[in-house]
N, C-alpha and C. Protein backbone atom coordinates (compact mmCIF):
# COMPACT_ATOMS: atom_id res chain seq x y z
N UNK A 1 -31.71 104.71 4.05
CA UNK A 1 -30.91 105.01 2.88
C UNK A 1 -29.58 104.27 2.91
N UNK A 2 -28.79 103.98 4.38
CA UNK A 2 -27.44 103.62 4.19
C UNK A 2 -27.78 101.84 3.96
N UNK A 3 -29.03 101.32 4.42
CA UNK A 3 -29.52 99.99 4.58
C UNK A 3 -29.09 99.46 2.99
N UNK A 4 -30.15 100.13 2.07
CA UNK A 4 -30.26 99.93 1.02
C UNK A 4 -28.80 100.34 -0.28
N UNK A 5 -27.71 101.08 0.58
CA UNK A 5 -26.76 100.95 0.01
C UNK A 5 -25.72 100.01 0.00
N UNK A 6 -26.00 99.65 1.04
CA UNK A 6 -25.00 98.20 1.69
C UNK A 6 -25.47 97.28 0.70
N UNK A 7 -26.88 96.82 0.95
CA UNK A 7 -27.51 96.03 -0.24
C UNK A 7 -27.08 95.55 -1.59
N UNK A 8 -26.32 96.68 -2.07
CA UNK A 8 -26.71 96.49 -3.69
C UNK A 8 -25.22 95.79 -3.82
N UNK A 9 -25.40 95.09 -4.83
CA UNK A 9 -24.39 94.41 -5.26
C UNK A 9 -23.33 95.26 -6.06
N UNK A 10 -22.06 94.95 -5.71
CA UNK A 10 -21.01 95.85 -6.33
C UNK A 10 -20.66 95.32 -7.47
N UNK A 11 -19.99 94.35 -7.63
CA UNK A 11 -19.41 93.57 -8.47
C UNK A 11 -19.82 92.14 -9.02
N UNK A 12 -21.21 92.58 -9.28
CA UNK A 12 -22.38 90.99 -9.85
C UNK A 12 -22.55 90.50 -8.93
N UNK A 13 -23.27 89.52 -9.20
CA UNK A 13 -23.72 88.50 -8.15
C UNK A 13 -22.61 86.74 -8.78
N UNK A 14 -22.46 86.40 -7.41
CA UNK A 14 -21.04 85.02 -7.81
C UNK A 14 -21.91 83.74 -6.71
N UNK A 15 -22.99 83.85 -6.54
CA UNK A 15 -23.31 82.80 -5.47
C UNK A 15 -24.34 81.83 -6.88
N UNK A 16 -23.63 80.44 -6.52
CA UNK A 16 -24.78 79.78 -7.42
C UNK A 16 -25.70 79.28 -7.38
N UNK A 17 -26.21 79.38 -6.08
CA UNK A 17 -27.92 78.63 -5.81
C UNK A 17 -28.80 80.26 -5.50
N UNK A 18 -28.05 81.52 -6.14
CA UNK A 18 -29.04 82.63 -5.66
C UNK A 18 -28.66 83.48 -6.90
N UNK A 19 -27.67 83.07 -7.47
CA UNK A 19 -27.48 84.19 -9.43
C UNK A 19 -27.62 83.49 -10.24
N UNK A 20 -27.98 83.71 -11.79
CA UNK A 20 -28.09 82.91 -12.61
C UNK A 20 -26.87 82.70 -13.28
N UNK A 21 -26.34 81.32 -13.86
CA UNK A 21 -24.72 81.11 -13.84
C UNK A 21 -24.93 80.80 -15.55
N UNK A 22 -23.86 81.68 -15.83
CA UNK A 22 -23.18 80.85 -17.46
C UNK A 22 -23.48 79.36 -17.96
N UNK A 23 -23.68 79.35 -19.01
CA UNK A 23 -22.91 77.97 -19.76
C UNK A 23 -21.95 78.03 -19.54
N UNK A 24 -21.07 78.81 -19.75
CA UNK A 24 -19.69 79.07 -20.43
C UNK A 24 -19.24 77.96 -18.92
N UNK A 25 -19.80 78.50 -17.57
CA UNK A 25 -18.75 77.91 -16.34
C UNK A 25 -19.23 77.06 -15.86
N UNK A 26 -19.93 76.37 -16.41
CA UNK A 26 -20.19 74.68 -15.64
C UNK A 26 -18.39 74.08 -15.65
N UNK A 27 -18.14 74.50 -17.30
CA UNK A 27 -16.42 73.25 -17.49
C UNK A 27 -15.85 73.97 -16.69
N UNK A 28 -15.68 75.22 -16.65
CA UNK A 28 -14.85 75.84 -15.57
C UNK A 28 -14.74 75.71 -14.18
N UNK A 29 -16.17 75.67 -13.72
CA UNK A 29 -16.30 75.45 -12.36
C UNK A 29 -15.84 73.93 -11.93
N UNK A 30 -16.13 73.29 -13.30
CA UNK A 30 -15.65 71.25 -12.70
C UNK A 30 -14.37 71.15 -12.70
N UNK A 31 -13.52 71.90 -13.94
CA UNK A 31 -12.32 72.10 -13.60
C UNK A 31 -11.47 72.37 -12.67
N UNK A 32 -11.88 73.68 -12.04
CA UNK A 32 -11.19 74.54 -10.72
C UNK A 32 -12.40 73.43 -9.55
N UNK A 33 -12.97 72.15 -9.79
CA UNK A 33 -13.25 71.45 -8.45
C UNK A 33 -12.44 69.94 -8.75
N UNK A 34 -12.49 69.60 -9.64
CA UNK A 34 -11.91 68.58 -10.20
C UNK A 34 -10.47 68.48 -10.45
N UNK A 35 -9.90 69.33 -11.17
CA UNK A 35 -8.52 69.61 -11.53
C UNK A 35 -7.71 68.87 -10.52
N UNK A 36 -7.36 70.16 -9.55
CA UNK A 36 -6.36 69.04 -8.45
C UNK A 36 -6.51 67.77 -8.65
N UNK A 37 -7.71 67.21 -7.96
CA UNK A 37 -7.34 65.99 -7.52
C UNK A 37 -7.23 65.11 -8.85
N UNK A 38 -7.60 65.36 -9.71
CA UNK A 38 -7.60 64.81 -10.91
C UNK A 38 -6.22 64.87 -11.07
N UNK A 39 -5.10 66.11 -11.28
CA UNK A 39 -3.51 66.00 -11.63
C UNK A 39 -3.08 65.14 -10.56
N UNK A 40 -3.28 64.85 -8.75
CA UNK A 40 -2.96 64.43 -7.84
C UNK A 40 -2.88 62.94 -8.51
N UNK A 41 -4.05 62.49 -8.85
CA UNK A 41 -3.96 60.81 -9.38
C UNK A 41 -3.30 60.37 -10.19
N UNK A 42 -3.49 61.51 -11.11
CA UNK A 42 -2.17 61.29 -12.47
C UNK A 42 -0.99 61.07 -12.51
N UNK A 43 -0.60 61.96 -11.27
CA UNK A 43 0.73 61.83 -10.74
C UNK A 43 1.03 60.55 -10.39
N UNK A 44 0.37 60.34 -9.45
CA UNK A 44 0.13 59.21 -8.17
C UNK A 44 0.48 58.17 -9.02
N UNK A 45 -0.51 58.05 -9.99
CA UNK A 45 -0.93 56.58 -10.79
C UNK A 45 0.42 56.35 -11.68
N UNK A 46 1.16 57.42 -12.83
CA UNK A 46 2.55 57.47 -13.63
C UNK A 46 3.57 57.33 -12.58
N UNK A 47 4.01 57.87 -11.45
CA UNK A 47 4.84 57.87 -10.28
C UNK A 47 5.07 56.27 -9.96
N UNK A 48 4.11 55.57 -9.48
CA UNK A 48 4.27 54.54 -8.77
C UNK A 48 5.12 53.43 -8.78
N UNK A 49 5.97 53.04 -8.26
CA UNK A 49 7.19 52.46 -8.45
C UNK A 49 8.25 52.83 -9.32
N UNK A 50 7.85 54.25 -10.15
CA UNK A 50 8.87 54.65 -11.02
C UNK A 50 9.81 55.57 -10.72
N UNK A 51 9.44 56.63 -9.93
CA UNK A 51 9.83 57.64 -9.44
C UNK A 51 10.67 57.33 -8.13
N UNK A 52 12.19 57.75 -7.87
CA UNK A 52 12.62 58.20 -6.26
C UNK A 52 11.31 58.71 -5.25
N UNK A 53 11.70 58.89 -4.23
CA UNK A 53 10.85 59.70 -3.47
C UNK A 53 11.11 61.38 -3.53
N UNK A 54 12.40 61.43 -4.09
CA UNK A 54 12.35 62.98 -4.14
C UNK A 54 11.93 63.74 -5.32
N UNK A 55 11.95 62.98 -6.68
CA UNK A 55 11.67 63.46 -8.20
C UNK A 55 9.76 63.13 -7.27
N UNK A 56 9.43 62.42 -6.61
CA UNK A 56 7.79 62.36 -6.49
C UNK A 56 7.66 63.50 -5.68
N UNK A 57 8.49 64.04 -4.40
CA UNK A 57 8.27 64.76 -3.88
C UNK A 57 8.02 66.21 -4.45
N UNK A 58 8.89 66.33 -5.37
CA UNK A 58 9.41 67.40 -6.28
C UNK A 58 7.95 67.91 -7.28
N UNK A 59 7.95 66.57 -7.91
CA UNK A 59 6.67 67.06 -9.04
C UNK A 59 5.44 67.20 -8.17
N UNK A 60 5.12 66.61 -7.09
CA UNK A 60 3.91 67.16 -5.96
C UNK A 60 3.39 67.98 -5.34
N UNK A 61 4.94 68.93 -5.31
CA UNK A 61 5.19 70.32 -4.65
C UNK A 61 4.60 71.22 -5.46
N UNK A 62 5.63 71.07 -6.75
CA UNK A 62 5.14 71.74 -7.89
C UNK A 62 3.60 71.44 -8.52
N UNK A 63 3.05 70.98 -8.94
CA UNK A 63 1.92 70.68 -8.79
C UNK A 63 0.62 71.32 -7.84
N UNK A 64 1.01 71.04 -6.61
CA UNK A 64 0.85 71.97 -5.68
C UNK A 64 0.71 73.56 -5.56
N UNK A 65 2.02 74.01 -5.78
CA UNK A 65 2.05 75.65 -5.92
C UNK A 65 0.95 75.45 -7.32
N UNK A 66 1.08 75.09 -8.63
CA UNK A 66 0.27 75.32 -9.43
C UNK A 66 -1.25 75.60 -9.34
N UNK A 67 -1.59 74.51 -8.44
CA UNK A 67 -3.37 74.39 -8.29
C UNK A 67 -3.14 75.66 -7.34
N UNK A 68 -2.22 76.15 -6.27
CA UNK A 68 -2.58 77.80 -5.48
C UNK A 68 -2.53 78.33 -6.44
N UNK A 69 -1.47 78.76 -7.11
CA UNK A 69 -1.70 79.57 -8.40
C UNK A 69 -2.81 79.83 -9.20
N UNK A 70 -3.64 78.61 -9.48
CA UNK A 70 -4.67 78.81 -10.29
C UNK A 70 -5.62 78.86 -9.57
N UNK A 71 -6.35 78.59 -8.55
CA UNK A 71 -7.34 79.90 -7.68
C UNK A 71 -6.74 80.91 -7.17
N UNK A 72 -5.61 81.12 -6.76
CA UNK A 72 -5.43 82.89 -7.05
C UNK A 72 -5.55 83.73 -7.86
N UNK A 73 -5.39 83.27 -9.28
CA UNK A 73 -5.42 84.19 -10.67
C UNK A 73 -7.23 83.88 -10.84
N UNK A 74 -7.64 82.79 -10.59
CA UNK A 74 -9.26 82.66 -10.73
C UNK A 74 -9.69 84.01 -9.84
N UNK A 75 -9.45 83.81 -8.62
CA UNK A 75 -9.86 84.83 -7.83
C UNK A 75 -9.98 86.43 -8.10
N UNK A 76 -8.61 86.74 -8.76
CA UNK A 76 -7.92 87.83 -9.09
C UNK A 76 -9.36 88.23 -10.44
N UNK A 77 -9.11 87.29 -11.03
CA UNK A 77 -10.12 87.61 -12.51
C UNK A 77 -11.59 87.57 -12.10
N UNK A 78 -11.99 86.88 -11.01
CA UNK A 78 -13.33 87.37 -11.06
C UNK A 78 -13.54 88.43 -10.75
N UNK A 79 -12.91 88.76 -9.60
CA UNK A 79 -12.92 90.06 -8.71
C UNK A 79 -12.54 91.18 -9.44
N UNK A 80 -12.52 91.09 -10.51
CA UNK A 80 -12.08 92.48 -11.31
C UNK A 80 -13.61 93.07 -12.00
């Protein structure tokens, strides 16, 4: 009895080669895998010879905290 309580899923199933996944989160999921490094280049690529090292340092950081930010609030919202 306690086997089969452990078992059951609490809060859906989130694994994607074993639940069946949205349309809706393919863009989502490429986003939250893509994103970073995608803003990282953007930066990189507008920055380059234009920027001090500290206005580059600055917008990198920030940038940075952002992409934590946005898998924490991802996190936060699935898990609800």
């Amino acid at each position: 009895m306690i086997g089969s309580a452990i078992q059951q899923v609490v809060h859906g199933c989130h694994e994607l080669g074993k639940c069946a996944f949205p349309q809706y989160g393919w863009p989502l999921l490429s986003f939250l895998f893509f994103g970073p490094a995608t803003l990282a280049a953007v930066i990189n690529a507008y920055a380059w010879r234009r920027w001090s090292l500290k206005l580059w340092a600055n917008c990198t950081g920030t940038a940075t905290m952002l992409c934590v930010a946005l898998y924490f609030i991802t996190t936060i919202v699935v898990e609800r």
